[in-house]
PDB file of N, CA and C in Angstrom:
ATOM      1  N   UNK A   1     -14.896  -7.337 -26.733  1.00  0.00           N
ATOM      2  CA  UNK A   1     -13.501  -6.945 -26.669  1.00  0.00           C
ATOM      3  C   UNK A   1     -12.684  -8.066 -26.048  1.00  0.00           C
ATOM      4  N   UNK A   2     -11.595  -7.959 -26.237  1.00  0.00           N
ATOM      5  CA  UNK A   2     -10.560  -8.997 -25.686  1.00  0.00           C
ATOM      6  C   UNK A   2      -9.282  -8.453 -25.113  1.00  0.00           C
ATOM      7  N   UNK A   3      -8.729  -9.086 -24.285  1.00  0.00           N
ATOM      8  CA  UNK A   3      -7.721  -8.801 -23.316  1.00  0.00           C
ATOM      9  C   UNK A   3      -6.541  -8.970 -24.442  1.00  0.00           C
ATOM     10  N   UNK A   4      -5.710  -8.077 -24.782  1.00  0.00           N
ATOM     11  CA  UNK A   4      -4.239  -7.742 -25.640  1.00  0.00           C
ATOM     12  C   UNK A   4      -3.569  -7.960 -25.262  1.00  0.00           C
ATOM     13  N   UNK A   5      -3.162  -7.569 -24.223  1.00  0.00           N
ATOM     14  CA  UNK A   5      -2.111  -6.928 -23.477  1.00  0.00           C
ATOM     15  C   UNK A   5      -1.277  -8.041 -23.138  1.00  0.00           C
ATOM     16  N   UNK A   6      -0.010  -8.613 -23.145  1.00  0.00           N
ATOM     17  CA  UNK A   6       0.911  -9.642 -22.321  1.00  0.00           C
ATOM     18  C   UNK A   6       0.494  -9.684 -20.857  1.00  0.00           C
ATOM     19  N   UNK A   7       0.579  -8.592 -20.417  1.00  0.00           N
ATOM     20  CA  UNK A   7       0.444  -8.040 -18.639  1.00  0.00           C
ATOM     21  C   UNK A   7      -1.058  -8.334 -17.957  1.00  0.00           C
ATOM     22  N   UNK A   8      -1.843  -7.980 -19.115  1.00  0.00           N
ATOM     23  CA  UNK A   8      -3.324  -8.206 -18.567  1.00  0.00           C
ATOM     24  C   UNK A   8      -4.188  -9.114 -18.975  1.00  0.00           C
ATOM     25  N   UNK A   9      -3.116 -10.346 -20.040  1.00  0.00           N
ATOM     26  CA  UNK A   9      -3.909 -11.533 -19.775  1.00  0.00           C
ATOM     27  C   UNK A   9      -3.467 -12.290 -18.652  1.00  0.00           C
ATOM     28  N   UNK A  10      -1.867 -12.177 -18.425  1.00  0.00           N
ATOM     29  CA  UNK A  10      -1.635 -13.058 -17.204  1.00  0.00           C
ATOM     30  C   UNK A  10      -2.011 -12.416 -16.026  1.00  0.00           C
ATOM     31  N   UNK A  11      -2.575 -11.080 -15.841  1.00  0.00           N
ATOM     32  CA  UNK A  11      -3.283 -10.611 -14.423  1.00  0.00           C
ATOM     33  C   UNK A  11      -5.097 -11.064 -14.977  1.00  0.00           C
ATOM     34  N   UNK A  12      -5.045 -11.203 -15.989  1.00  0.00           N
ATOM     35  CA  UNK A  12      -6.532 -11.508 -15.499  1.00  0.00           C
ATOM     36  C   UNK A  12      -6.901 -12.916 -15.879  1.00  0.00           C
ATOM     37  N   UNK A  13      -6.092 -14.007 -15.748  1.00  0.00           N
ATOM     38  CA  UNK A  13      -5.587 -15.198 -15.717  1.00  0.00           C
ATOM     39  C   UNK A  13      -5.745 -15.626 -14.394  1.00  0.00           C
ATOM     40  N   UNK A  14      -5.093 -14.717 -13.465  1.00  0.00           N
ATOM     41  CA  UNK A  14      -4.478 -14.927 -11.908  1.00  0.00           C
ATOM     42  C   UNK A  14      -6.062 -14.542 -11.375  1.00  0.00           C
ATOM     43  N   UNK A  15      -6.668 -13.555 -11.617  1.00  0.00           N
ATOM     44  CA  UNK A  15      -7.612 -13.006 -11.011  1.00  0.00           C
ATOM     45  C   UNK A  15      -9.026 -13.779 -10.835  1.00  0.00           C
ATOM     46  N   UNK A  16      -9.161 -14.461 -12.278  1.00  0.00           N
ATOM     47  CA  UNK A  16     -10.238 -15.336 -12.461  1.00  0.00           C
ATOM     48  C   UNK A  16      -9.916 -16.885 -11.546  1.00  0.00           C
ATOM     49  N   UNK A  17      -8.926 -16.920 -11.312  1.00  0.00           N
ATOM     50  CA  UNK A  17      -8.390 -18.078 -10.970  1.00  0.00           C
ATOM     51  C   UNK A  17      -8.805 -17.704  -9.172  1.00  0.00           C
ATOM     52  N   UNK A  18      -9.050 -16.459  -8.776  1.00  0.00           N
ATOM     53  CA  UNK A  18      -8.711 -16.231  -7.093  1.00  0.00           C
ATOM     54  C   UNK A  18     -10.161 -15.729  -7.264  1.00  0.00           C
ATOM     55  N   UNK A  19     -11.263 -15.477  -8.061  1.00  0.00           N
ATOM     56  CA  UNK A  19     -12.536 -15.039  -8.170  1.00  0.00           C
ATOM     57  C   UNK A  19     -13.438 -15.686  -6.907  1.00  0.00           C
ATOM     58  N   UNK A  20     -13.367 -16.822  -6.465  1.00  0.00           N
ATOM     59  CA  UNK A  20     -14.111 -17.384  -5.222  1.00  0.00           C
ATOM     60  C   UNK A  20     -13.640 -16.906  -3.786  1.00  0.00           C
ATOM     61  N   UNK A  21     -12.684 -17.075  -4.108  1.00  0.00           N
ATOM     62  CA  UNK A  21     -11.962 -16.329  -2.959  1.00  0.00           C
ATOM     63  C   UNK A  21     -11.822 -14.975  -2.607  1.00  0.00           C
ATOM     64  N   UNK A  22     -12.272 -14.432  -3.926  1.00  0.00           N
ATOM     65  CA  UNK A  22     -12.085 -12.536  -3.795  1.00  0.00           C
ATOM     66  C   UNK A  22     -10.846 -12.021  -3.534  1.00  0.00           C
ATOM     67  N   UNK A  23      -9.742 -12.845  -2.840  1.00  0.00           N
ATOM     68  CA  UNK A  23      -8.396 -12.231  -3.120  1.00  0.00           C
ATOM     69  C   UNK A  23      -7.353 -13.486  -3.615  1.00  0.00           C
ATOM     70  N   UNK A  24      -6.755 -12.532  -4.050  1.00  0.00           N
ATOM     71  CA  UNK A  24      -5.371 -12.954  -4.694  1.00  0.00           C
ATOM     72  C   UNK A  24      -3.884 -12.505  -4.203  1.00  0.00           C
ATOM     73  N   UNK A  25      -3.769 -13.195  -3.300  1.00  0.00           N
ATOM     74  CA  UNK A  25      -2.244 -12.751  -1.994  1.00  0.00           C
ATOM     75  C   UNK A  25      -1.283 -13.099  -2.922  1.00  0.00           C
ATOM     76  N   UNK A  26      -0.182 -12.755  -2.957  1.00  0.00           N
ATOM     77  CA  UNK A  26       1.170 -13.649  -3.217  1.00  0.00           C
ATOM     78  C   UNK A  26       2.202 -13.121  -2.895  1.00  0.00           C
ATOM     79  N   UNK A  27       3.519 -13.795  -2.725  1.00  0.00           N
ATOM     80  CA  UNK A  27       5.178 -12.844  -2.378  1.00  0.00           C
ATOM     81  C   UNK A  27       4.997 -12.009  -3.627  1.00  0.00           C
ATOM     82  N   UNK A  28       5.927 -10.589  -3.213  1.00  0.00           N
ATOM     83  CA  UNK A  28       6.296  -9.807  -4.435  1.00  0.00           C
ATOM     84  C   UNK A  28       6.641 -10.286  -5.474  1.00  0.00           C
ATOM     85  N   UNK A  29       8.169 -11.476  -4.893  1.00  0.00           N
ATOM     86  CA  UNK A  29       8.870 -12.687  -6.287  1.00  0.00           C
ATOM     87  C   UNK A  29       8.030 -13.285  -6.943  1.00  0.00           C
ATOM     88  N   UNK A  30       7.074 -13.548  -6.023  1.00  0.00           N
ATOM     89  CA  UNK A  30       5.783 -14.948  -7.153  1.00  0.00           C
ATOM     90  C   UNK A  30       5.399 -14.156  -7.832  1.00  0.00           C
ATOM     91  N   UNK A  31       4.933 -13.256  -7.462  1.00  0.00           N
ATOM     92  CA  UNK A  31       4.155 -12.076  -8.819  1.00  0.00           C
ATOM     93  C   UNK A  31       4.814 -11.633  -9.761  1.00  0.00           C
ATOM     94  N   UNK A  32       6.446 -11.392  -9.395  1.00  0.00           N
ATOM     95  CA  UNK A  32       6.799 -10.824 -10.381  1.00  0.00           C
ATOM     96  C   UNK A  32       7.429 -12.343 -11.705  1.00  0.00           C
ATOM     97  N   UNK A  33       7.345 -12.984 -10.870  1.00  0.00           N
ATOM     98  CA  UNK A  33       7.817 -14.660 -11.809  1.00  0.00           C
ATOM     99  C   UNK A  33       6.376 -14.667 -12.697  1.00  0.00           C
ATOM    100  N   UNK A  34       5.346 -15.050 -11.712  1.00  0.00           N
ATOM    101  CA  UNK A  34       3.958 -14.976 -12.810  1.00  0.00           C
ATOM    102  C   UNK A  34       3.803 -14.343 -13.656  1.00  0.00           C
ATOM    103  N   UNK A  35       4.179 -13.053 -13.243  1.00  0.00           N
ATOM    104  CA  UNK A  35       3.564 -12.244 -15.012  1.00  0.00           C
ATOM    105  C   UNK A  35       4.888 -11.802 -15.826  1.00  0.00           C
ATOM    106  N   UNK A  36       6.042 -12.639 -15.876  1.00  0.00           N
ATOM    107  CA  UNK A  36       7.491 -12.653 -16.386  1.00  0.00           C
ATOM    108  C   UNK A  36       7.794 -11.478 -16.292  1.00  0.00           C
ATOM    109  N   UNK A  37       7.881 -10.546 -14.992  1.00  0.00           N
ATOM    110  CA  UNK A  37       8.372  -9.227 -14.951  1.00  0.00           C
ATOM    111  C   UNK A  37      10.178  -8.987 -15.415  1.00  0.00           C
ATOM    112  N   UNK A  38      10.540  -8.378 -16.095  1.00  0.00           N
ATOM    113  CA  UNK A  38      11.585  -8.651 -16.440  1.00  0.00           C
ATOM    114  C   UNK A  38      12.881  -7.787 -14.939  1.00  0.00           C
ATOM    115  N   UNK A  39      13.726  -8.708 -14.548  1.00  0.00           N
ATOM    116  CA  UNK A  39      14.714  -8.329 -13.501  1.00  0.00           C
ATOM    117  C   UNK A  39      14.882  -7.479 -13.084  1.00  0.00           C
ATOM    118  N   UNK A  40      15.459  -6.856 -14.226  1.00  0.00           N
ATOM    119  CA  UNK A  40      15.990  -5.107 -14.082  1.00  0.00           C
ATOM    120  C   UNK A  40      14.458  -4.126 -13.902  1.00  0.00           C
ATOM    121  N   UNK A  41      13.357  -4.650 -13.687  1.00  0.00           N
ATOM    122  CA  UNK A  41      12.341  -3.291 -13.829  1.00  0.00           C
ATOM    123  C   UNK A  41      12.493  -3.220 -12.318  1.00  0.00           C
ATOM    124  N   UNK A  42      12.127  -1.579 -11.750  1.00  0.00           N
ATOM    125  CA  UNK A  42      12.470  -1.300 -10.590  1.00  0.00           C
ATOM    126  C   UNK A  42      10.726  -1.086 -10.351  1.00  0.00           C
ATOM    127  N   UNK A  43      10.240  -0.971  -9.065  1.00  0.00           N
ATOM    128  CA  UNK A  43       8.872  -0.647  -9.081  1.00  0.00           C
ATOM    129  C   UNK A  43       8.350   0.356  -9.429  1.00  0.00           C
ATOM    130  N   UNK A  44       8.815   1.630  -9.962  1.00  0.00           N
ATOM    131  CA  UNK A  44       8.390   2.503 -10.778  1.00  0.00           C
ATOM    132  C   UNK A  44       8.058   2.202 -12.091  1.00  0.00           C
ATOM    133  N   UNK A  45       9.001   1.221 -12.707  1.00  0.00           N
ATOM    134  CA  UNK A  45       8.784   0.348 -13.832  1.00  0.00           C
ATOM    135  C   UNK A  45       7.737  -0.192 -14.132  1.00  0.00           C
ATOM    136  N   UNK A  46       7.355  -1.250 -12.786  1.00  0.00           N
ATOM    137  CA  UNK A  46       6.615  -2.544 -12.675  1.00  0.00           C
ATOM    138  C   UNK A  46       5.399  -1.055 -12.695  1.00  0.00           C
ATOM    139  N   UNK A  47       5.076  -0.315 -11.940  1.00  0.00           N
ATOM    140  CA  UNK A  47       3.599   0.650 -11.887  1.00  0.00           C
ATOM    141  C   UNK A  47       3.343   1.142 -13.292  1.00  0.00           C
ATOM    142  N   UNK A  48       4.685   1.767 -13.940  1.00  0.00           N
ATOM    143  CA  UNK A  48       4.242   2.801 -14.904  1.00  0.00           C
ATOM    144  C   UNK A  48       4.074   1.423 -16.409  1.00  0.00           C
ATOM    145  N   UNK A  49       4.864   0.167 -16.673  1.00  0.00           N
ATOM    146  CA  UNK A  49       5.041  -0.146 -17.621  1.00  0.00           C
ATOM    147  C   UNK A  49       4.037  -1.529 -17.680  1.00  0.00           C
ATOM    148  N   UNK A  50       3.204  -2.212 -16.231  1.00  0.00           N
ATOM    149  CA  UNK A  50       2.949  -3.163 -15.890  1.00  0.00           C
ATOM    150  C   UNK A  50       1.909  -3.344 -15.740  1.00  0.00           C
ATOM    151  N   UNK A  51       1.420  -2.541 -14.495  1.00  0.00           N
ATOM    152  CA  UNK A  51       0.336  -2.481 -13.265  1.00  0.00           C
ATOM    153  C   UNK A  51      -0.712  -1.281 -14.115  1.00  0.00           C
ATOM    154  N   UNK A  52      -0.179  -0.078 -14.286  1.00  0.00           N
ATOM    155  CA  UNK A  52      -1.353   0.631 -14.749  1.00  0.00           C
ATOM    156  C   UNK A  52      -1.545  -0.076 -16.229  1.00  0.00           C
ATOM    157  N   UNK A  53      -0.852  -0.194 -16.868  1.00  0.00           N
ATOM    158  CA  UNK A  53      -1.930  -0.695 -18.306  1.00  0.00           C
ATOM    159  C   UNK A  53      -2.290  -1.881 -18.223  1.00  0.00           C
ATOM    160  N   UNK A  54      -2.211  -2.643 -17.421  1.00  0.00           N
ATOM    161  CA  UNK A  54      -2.911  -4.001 -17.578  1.00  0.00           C
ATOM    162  C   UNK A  54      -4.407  -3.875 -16.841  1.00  0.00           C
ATOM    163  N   UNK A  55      -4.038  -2.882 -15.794  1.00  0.00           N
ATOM    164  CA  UNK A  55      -5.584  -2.694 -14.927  1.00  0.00           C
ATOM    165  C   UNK A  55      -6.120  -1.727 -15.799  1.00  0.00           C
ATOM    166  N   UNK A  56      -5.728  -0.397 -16.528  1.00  0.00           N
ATOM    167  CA  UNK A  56      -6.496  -0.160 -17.493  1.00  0.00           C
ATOM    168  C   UNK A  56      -7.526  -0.595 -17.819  1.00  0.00           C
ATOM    169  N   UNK A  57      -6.573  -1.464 -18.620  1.00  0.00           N
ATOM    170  CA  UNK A  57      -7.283  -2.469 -19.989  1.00  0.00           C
ATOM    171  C   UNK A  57      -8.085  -3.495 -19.496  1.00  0.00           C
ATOM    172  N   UNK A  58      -8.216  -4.261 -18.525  1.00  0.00           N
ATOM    173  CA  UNK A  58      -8.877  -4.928 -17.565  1.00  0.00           C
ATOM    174  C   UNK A  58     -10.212  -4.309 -16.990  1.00  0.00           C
ATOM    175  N   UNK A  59     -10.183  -2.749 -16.733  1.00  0.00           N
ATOM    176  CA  UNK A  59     -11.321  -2.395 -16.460  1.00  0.00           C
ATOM    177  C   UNK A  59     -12.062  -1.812 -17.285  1.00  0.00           C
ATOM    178  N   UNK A  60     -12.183  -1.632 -18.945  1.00  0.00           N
ATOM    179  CA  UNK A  60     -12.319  -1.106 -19.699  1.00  0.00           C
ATOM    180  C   UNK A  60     -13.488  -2.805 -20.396  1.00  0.00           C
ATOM    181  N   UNK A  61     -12.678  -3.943 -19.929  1.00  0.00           N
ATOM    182  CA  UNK A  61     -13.553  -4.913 -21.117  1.00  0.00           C
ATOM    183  C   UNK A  61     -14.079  -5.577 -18.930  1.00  0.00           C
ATOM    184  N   UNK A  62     -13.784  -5.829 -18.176  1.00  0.00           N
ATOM    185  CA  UNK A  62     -14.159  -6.462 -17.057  1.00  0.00           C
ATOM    186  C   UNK A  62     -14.828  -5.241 -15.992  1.00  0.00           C
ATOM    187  N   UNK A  63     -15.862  -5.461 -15.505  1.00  0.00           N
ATOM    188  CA  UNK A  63     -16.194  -4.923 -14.087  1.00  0.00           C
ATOM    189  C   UNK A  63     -15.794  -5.233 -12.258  1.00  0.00           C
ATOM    190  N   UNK A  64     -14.380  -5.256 -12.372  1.00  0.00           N
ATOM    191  CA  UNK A  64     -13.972  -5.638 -11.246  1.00  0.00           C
ATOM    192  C   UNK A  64     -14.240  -4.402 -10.377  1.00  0.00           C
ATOM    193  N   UNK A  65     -14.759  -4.991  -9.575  1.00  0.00           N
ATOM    194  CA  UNK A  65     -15.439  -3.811  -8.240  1.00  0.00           C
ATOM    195  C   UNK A  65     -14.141  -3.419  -7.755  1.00  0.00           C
ATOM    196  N   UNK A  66     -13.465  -4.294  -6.915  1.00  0.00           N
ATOM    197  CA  UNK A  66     -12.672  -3.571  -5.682  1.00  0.00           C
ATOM    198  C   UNK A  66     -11.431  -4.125  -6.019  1.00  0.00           C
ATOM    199  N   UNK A  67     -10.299  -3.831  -7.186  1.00  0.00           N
ATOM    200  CA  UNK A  67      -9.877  -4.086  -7.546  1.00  0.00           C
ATOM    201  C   UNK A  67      -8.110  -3.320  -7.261  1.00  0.00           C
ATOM    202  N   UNK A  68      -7.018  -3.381  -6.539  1.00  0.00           N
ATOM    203  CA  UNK A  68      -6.234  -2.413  -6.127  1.00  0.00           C
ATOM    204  C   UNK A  68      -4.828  -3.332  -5.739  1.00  0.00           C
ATOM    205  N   UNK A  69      -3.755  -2.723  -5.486  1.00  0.00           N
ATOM    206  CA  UNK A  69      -2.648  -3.252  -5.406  1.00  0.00           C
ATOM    207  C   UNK A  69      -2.131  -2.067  -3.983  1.00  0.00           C
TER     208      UNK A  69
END
């Protein structure tokens, strides 16, 4: 299977990239610049339109253990 999603290749882009380290910190702004969150989404947005289907789909083809926001 392969990663589709706009949202959950650039989160699992970021993730593989912080894999040695086991975390992946950043400002709210950097995150939302990284994965081109668009302005106007409010964080109900960013959860319902962003965050859950990209981690979905991320844990469906990847086995990320401890994986959370």
């Amino acid at each position: 299977q392969r990663v589709r999603g706009k949202y959950a290749k650039t989160l699992y882009r970021l993730l593989k990239q912080y894999k040695s380290t086991g975390i992946l910190s950043v400002e709210w702004s950097q995150f939302r610049e990284l994965l081109d969150i668009p302005k106007d989404y409010e964080m109900r947005n960013i959860d319902q339109k962003v965050l859950t289907p990209a981690l979905k789909e991320l844990h469906k083809i990847y086995p990320f253990e401890h994986l959370s926001y």
